[in-house]
Protein backbone atom coordinates (compact mmCIF):
# COMPACT_ATOMS: atom_id res chain seq x y z
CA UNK A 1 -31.60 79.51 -163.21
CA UNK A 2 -33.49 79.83 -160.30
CA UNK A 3 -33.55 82.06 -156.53
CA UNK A 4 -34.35 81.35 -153.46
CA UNK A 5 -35.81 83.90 -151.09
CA UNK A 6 -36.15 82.70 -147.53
CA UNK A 7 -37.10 84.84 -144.28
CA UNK A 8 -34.02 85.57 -141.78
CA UNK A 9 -35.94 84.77 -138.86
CA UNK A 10 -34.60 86.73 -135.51
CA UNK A 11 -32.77 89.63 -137.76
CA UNK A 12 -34.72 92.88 -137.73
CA UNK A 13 -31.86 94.79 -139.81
CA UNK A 14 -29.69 94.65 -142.91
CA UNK A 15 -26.93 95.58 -140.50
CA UNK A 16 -27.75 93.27 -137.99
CA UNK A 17 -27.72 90.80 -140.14
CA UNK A 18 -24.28 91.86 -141.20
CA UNK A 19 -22.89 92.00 -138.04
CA UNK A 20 -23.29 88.44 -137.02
CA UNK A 21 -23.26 86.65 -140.32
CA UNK A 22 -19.87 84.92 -139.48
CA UNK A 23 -21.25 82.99 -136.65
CA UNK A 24 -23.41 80.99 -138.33
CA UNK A 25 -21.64 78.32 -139.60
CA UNK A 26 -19.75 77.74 -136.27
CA UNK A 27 -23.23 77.53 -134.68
CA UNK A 28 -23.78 73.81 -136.35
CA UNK A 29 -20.64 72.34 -136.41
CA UNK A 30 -20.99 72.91 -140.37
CA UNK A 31 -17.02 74.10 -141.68
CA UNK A 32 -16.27 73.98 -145.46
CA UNK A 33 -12.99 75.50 -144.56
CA UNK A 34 -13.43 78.24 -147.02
CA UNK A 35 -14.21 82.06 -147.15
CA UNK A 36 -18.06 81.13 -146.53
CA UNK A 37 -21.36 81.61 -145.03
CA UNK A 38 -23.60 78.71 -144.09
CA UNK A 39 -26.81 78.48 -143.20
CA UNK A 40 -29.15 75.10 -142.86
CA UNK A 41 -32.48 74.08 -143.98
CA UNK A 42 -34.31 71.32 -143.20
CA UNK A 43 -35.13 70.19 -147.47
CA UNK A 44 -32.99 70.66 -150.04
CA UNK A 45 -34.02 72.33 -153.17
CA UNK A 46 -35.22 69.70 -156.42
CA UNK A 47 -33.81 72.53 -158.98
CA UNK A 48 -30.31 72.73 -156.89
CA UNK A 49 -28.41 72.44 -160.33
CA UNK A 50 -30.06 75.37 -161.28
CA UNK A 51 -28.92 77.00 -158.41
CA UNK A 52 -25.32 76.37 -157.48
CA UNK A 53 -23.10 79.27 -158.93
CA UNK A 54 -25.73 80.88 -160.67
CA UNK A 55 -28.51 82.59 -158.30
CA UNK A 56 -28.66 83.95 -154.83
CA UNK A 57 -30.62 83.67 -151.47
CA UNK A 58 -32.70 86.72 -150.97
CA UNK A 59 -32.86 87.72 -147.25
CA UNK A 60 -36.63 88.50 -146.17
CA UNK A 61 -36.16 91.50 -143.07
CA UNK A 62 -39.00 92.67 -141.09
CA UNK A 63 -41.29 92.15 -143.81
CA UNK A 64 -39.19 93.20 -147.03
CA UNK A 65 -36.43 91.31 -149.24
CA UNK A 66 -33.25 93.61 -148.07
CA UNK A 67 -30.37 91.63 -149.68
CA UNK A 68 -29.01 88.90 -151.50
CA UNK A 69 -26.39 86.28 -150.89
CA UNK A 70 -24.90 84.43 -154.34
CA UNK A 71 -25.56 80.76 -153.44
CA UNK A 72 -21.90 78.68 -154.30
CA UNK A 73 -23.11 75.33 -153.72
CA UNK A 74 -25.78 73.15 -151.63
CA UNK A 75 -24.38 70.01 -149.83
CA UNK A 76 -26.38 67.42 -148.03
CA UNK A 77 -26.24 67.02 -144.31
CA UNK A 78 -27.07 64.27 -142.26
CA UNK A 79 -27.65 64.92 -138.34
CA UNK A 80 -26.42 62.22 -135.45
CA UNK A 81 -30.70 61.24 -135.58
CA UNK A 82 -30.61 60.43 -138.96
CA UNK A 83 -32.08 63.54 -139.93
CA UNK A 84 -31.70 65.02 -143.55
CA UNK A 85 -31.06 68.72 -143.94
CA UNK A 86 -29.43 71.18 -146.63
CA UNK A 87 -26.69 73.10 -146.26
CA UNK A 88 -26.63 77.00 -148.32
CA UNK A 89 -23.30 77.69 -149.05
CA UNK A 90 -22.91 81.02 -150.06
CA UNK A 91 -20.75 83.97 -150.59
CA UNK A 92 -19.77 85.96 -147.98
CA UNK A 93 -21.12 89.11 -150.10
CA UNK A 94 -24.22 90.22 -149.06
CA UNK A 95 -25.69 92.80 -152.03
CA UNK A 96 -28.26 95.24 -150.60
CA UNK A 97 -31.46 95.33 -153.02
CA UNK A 98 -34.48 97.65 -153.91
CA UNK A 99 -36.82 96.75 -150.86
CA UNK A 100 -39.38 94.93 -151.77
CA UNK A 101 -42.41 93.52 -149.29
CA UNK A 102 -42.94 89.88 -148.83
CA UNK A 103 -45.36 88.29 -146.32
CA UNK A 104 -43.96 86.03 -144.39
CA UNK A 105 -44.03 82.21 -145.09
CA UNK A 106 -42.62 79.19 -143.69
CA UNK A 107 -39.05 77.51 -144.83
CA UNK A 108 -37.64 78.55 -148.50
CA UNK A 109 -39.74 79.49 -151.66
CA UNK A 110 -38.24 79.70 -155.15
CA UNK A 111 -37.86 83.30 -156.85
CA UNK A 112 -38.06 83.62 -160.38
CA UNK A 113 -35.22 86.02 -161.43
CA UNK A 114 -37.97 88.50 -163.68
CA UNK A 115 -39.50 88.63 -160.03
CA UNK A 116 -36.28 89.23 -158.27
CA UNK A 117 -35.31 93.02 -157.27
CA UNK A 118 -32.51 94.39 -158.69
CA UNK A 119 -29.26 95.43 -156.39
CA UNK A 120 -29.13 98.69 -154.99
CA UNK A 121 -26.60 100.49 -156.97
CA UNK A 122 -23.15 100.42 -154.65
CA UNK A 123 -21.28 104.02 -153.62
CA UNK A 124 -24.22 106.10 -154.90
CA UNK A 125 -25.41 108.94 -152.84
CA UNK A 126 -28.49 109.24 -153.85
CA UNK A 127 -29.62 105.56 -153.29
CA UNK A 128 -31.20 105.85 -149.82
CA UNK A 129 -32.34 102.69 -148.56
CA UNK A 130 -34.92 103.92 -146.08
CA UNK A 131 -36.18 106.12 -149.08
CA UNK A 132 -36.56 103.11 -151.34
CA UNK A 133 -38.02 101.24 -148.47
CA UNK A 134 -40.79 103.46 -147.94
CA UNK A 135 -41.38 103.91 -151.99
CA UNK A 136 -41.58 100.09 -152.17
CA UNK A 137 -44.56 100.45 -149.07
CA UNK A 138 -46.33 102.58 -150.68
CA UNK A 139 -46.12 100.65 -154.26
CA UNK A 140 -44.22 103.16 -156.11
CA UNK A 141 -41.11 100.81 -156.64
């Protein structure tokens, strides 16, 4: 098995993010006609069997992987040019995780899961996310 961590280019918040995560899809014509999110890249992944129903997109925001989307499936897409692309189908869950800084980079990378940052544990008052944010600056996480 096998991540992918990509940046979300334009977002400069986990909510943000959030709030407008149901558009995408629409914006490319792309409907699977299920409870899904969408989002298209230009090259689609060699290791895709290792992906599909087993790993997740990790969201880079402003500089930090936020969050995590499982990946269902990857389908081809071919444009009215001619032009091949990939299309992520994931969940519509997006899981918060333990802030961790990446530079920025262009298209996808692969993320080993040892290298991955584990989710942010769910209805726990004590898990701030601006206090893990600035722990992960500073190197402490």
């Amino acid at each position: 098995m096998i991540h992918m961590v990509k940046l979300c280019v334009g977002i400069s918040s986990f909510e943000e993010l959030e709030s407008y995560r149901d558009q995408r899809a629409h914006w490319w014509g792309a409907d699977y006609g299920e409870d899904v999110h969408v989002h298209r890249t230009r090259m689609m992944p060699k290791r895709a069997e290792e992906m599909e129903r087993k790993s997740s997109i990790y969201w880079v925001i402003a500089g930090q992987i936020a969050c995590r989307q499982p990946i269902l499936r990857l389908a081809p897409y071919k444009d009215e040019e001619g032009k091949d692309y990939c299309d992520i189908i994931m969940a519509p869950d997006l899981v918060r995780t333990i802030p961790y800084p990446k530079r920025p980079f262009q298209g996808w990378r692969y993320l080993k899961p040892e290298d991955a940052p584990p989710d942010m544990a769910a209805n726990d008052p004590n898990n701030s996310h601006e206090l893990a944010a600035e722990l992960a600056r500073l190197g402490l996480l």
